[in-house]
C-alpha atoms as a PDB file:
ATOM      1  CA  UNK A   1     -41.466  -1.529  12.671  1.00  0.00           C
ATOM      2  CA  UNK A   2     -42.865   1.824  11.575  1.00  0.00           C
ATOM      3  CA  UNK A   3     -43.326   3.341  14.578  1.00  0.00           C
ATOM      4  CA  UNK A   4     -39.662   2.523  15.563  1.00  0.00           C
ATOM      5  CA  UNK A   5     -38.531   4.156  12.682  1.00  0.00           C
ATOM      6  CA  UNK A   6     -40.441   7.249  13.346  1.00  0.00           C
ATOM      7  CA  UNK A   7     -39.366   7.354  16.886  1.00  0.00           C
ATOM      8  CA  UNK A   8     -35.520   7.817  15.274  1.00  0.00           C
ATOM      9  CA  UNK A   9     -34.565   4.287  16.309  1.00  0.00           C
ATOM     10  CA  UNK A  10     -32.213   2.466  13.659  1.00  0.00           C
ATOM     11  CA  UNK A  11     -33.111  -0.688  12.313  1.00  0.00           C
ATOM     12  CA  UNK A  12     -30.111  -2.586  10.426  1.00  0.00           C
ATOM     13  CA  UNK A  13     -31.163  -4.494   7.580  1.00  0.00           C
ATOM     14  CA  UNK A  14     -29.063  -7.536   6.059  1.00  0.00           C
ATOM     15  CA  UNK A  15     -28.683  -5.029   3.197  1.00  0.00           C
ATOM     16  CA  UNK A  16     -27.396  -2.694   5.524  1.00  0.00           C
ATOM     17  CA  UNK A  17     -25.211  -5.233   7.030  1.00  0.00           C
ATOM     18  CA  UNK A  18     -23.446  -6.110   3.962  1.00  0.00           C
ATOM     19  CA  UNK A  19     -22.763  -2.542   3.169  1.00  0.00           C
ATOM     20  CA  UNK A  20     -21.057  -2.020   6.291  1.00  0.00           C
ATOM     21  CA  UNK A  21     -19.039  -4.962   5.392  1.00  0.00           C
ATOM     22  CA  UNK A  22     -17.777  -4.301   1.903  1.00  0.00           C
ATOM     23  CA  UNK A  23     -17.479  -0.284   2.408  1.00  0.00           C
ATOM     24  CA  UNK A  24     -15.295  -1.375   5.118  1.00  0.00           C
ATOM     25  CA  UNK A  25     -13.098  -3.526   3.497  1.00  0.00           C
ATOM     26  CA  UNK A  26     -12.847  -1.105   0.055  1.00  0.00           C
ATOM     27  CA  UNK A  27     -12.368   1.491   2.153  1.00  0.00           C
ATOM     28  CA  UNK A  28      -9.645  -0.264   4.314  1.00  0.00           C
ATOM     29  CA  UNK A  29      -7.916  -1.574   1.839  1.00  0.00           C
ATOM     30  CA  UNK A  30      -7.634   1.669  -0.219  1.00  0.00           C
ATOM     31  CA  UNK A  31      -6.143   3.200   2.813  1.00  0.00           C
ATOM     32  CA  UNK A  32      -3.880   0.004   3.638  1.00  0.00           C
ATOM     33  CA  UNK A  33      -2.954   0.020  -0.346  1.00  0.00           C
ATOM     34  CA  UNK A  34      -1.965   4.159   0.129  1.00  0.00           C
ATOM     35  CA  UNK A  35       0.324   4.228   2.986  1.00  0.00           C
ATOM     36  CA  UNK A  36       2.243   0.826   1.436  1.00  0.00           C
ATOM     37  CA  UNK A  37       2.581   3.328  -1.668  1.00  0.00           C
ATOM     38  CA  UNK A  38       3.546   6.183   0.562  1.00  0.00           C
ATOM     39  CA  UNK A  39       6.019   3.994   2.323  1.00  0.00           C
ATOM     40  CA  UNK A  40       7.152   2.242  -0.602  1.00  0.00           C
ATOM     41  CA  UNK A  41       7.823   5.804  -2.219  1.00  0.00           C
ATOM     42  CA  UNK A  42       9.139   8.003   0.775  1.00  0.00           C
ATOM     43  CA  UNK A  43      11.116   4.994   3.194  1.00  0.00           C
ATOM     44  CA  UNK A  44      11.933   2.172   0.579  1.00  0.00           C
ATOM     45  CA  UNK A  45      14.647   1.180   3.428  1.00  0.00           C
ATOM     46  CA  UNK A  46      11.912   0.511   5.635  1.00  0.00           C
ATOM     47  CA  UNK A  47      11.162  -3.336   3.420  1.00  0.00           C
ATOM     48  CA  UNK A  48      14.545  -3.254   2.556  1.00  0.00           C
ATOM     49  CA  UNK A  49      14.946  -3.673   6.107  1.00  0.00           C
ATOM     50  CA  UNK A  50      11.764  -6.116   7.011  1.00  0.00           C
ATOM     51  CA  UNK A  51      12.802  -8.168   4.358  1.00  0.00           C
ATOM     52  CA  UNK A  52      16.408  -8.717   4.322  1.00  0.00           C
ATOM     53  CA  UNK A  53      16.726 -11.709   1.793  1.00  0.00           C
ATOM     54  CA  UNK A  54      15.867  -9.328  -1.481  1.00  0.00           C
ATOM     55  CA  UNK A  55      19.638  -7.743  -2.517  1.00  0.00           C
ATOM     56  CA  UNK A  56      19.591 -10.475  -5.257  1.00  0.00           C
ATOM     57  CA  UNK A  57      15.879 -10.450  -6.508  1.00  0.00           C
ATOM     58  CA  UNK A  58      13.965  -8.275  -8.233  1.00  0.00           C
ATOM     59  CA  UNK A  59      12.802  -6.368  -5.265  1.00  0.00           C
ATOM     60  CA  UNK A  60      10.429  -3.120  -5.691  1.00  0.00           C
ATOM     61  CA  UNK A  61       9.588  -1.314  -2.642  1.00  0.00           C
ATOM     62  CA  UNK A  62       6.601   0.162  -3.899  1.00  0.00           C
ATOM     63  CA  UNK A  63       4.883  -3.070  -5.115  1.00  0.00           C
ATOM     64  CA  UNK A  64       5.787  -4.663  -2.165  1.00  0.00           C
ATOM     65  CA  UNK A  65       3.960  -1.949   0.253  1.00  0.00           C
ATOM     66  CA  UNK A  66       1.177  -1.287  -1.727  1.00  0.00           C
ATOM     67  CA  UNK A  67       0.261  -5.461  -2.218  1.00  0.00           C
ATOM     68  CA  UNK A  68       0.748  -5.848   1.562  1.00  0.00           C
ATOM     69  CA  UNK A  69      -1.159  -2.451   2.730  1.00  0.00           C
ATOM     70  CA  UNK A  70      -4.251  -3.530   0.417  1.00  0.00           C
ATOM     71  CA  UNK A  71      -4.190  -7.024   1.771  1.00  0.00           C
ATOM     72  CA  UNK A  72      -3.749  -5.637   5.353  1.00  0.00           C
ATOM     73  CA  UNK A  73      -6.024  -3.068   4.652  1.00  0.00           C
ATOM     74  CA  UNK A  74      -8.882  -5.633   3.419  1.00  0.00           C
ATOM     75  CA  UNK A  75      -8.486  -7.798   6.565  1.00  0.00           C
ATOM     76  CA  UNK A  76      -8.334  -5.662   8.863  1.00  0.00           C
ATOM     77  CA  UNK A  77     -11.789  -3.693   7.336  1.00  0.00           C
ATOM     78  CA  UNK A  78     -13.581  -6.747   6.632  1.00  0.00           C
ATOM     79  CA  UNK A  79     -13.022  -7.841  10.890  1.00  0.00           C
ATOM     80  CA  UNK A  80     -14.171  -4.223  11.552  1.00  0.00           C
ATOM     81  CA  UNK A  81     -16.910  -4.062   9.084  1.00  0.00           C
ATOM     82  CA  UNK A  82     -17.971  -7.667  10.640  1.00  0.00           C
ATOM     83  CA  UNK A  83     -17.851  -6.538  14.053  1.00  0.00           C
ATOM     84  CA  UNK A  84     -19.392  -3.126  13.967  1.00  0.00           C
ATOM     85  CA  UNK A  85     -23.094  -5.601  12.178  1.00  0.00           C
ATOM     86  CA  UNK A  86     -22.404  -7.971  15.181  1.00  0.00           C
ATOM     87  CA  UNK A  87     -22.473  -5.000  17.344  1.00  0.00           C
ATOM     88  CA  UNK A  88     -25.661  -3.443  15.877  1.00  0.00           C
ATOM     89  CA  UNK A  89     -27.225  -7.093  15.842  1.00  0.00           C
ATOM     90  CA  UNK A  90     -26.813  -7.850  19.529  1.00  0.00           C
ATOM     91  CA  UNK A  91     -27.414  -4.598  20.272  1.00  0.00           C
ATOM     92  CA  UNK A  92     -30.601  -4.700  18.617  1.00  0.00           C
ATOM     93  CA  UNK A  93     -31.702  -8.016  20.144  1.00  0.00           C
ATOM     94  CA  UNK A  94     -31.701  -7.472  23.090  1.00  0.00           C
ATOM     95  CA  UNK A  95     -33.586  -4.360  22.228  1.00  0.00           C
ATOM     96  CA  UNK A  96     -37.212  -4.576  24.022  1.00  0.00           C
ATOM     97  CA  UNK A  97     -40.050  -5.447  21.166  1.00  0.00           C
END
């Protein structure tokens, strides 16, 4: 495995793995979580308009878009994050040992 290493191959550990996983999803859902806030803040018409049943509820644009962006934003990271290790993993199997 050394001599892999030194040739400038990368080896993904299971370490590795799971930090492609979770910096995915935080960083996802951070981003998700911002552009709800930023549409929330800048085009509250936009829910009003996606969700037409809130005239008589207590209905806040901004806490709507930023609790669906971060759990958008989480999914959608976590399925990247998950694909990019399967990726490496196959990628690396099928590597010659």
């Amino acid at each position: 495995m050394r001599r892999i290493q030194e040739l400038g191959e990368y080896v993904m550990t299971v370490k590795h793995g799971f930090a492609i996983v979770i910096g995915g999803t935080v960083g996802f859902g951070v981003g998700g979580a911002l552009l709800g806030l930023l549409l929330g803040v800048f085009a509250p018409g936009y829910y009003r308009t996606m969700f037409r049943h809130t005239e008589g509820a207590d209905f806040t644009p901004v806490e709507l878009g930023v609790g669906l962006g971060l759990t958008q934003g989480v999914i959608v990271g976590a399925i990247i994050g998950a694909v990019v290790v399967l990726a490496v993993a196959i990628s690396q199997a099928q590597r010659p040992r």
